[in-house]
C-alpha atoms as a PDB file:
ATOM      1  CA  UNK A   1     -20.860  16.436  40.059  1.00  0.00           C
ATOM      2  CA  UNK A   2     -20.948  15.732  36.319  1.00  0.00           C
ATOM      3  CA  UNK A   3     -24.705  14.783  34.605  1.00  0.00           C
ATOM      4  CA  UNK A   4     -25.522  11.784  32.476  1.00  0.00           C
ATOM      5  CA  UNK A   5     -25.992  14.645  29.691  1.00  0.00           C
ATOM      6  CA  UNK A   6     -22.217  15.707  30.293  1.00  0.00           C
ATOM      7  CA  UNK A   7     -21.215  11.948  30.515  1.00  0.00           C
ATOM      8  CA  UNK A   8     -22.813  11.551  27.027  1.00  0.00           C
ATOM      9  CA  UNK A   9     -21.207  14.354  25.578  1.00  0.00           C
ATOM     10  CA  UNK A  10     -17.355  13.018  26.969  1.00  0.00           C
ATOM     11  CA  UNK A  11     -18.783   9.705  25.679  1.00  0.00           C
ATOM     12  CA  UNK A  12     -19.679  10.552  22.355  1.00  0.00           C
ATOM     13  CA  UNK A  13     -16.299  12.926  22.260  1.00  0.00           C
ATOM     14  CA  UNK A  14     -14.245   9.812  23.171  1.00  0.00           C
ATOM     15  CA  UNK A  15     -15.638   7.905  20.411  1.00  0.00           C
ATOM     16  CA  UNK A  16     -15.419  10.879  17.561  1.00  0.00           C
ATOM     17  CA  UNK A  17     -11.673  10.876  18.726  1.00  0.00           C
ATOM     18  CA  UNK A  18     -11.089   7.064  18.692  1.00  0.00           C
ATOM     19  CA  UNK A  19     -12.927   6.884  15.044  1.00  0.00           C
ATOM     20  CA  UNK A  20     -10.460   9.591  14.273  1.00  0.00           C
ATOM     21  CA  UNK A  21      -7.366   7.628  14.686  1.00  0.00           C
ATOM     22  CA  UNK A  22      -9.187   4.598  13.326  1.00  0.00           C
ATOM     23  CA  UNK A  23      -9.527   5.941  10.363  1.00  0.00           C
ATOM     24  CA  UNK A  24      -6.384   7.741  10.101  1.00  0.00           C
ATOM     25  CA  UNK A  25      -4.687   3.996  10.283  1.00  0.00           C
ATOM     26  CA  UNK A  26      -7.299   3.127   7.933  1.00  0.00           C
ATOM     27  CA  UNK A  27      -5.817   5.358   5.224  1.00  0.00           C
ATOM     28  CA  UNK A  28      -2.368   4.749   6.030  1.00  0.00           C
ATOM     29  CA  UNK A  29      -2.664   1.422   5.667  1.00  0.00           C
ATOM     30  CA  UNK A  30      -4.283   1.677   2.098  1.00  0.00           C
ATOM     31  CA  UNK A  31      -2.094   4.660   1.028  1.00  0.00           C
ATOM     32  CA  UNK A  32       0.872   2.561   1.464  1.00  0.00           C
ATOM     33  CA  UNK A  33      -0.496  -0.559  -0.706  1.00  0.00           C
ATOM     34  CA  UNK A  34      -1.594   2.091  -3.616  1.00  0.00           C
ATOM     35  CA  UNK A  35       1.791   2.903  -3.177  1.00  0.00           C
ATOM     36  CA  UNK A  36       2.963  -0.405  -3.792  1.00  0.00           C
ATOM     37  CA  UNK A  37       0.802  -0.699  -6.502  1.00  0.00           C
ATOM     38  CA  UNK A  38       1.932   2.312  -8.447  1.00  0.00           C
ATOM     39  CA  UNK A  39       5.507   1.275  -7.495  1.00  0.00           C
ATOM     40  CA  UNK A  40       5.000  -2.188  -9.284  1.00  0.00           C
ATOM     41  CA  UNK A  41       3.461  -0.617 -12.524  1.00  0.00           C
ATOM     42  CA  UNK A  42       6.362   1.971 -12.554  1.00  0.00           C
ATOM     43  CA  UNK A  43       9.322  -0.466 -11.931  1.00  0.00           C
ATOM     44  CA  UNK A  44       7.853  -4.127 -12.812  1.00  0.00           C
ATOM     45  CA  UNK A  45       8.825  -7.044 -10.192  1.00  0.00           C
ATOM     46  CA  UNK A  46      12.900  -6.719 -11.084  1.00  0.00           C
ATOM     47  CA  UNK A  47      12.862  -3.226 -10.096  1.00  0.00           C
ATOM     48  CA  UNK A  48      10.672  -3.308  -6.822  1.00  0.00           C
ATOM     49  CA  UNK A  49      14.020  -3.818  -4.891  1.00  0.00           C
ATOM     50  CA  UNK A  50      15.553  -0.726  -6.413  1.00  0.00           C
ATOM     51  CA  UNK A  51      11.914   1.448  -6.083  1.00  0.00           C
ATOM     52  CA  UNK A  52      12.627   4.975  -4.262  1.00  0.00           C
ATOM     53  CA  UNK A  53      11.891   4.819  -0.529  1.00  0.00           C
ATOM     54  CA  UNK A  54       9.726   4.260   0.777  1.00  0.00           C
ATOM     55  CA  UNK A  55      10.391   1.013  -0.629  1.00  0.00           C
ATOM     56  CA  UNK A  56       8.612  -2.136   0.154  1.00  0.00           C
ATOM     57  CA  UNK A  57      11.472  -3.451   2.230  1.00  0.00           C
ATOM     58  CA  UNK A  58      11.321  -0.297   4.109  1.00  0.00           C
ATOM     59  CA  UNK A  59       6.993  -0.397   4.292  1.00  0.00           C
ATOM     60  CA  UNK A  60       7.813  -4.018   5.841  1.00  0.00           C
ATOM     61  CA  UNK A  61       9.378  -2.635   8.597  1.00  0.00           C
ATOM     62  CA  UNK A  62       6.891  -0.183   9.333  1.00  0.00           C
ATOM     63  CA  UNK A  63       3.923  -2.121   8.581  1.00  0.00           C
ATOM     64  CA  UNK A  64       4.670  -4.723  11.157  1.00  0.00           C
ATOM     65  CA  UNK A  65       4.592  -1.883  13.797  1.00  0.00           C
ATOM     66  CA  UNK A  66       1.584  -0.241  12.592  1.00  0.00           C
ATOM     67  CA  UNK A  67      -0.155  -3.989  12.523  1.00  0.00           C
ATOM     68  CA  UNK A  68       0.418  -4.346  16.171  1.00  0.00           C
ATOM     69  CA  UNK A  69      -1.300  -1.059  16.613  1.00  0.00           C
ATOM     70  CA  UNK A  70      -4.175  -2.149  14.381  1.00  0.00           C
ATOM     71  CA  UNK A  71      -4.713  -5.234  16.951  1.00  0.00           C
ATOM     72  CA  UNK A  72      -4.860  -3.433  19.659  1.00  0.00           C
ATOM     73  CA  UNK A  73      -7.363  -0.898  18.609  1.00  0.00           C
ATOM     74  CA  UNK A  74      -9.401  -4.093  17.434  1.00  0.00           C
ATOM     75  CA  UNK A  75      -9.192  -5.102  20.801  1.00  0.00           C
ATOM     76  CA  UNK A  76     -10.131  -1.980  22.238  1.00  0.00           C
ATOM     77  CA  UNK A  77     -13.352  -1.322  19.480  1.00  0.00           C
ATOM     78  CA  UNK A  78     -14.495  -5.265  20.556  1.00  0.00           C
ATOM     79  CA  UNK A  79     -14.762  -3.980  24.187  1.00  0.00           C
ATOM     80  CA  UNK A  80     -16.531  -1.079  23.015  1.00  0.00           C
ATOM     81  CA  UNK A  81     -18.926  -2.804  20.517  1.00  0.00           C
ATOM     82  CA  UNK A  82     -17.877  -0.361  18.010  1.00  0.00           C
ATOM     83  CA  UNK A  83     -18.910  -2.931  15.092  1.00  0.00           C
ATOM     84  CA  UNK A  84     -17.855  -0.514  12.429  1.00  0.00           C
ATOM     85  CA  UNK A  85     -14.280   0.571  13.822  1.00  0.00           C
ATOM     86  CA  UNK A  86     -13.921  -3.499  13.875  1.00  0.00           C
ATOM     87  CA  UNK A  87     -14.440  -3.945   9.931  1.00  0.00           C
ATOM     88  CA  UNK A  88     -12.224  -1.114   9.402  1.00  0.00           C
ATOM     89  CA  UNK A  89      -9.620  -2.069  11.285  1.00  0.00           C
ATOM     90  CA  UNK A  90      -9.655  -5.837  10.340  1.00  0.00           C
ATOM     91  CA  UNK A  91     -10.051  -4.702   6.317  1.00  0.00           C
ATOM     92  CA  UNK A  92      -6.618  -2.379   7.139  1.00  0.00           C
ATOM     93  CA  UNK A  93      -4.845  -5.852   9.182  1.00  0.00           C
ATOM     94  CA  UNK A  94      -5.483  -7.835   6.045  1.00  0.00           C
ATOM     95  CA  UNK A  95      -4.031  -5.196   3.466  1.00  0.00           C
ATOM     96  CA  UNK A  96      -0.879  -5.210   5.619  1.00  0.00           C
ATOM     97  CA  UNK A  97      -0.874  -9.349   5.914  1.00  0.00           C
ATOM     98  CA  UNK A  98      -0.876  -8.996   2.330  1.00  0.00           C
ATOM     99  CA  UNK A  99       1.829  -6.384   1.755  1.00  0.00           C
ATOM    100  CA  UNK A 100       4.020  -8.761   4.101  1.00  0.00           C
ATOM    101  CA  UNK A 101       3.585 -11.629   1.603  1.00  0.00           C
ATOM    102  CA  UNK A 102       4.059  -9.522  -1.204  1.00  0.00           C
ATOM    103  CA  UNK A 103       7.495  -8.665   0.421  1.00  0.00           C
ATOM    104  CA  UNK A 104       8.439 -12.229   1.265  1.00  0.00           C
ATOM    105  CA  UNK A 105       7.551 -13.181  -2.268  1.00  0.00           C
ATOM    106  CA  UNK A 106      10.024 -10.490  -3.714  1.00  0.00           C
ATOM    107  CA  UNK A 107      12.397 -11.775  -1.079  1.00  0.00           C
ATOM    108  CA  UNK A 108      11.923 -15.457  -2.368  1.00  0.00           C
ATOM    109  CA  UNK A 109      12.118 -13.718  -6.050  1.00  0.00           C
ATOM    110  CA  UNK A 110       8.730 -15.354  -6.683  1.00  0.00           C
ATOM    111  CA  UNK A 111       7.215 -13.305  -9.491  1.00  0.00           C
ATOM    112  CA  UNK A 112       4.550 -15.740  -9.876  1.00  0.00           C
ATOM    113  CA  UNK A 113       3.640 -15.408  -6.395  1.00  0.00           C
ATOM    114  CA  UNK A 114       4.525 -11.522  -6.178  1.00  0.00           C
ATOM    115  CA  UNK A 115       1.494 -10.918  -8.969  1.00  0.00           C
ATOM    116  CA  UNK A 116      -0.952 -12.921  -7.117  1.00  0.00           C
ATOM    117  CA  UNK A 117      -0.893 -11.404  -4.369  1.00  0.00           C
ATOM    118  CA  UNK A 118      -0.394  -7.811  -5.912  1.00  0.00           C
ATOM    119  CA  UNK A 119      -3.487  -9.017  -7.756  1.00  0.00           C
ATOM    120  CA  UNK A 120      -4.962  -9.507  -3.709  1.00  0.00           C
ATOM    121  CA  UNK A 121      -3.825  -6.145  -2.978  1.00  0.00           C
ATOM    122  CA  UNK A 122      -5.163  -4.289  -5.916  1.00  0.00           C
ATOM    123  CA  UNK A 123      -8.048  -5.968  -5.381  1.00  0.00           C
ATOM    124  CA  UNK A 124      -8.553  -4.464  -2.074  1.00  0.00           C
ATOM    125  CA  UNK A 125      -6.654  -1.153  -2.467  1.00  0.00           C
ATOM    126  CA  UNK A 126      -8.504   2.256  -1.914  1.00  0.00           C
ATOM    127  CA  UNK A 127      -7.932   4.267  -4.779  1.00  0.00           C
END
């Protein structure tokens, strides 16, 4: 028979481990756009396509996976009223809706567009 003292402690365990991962999304999600960011002050907009991997194209890929991820742990930290997991995780979904239209402008080779929304990212980014 488990107490409501032994609950509380699995409780508050569950949550230190789900703020964990939260977290460690968090930071991957902003590591990868300050790596975009130092990618388009090393190589300028021409040389984004030709920028060692990970590349942008190749953060695309990834970054769609990882978003998925991201709404389902917003889900899950809605059910859970975790408030602050919420802003965290919603701040990281933007930063990757961003990166994806930073892509798509490179794609479109939009330089115009590509520095606005680097400007969006930068503006955002985690340094």
């Amino acid at each position: 028979m488990t107490t409501d003292n032994a609950k509380d402690d699995e409780s508050l365990y569950a949550k230190a481990a789900i703020r964990e991962k939260v977290l460690d999304v968090w930071a991957r999600v902003f590591k990868a756009s300050n790596k975009v960011i130092q990618d388009a002050k090393n190589y300028g907009f021409l040389g984004m396509d030709v920028a060692p991997d990970p590349n942008i194209h190749t953060m695309l890929v990834s970054s769609k996976f990882l978003a998925e991820i991201v709404t389902f742990l917003v889900d899950q930290a809605e059910q859970r009223d975790d408030t602050e997991s919420v802003r965290l995780l919603l701040n990281a979904k933007e930063q990757l809706l961003r990166l994806e239209r930073l892509a798509n402008e490179l794609k479109a080779n939009n330089e115009d567009g590509f520095n606005a929304v680097l400007s969006e990212i930068n503006a955002q980014a985690v340094i």
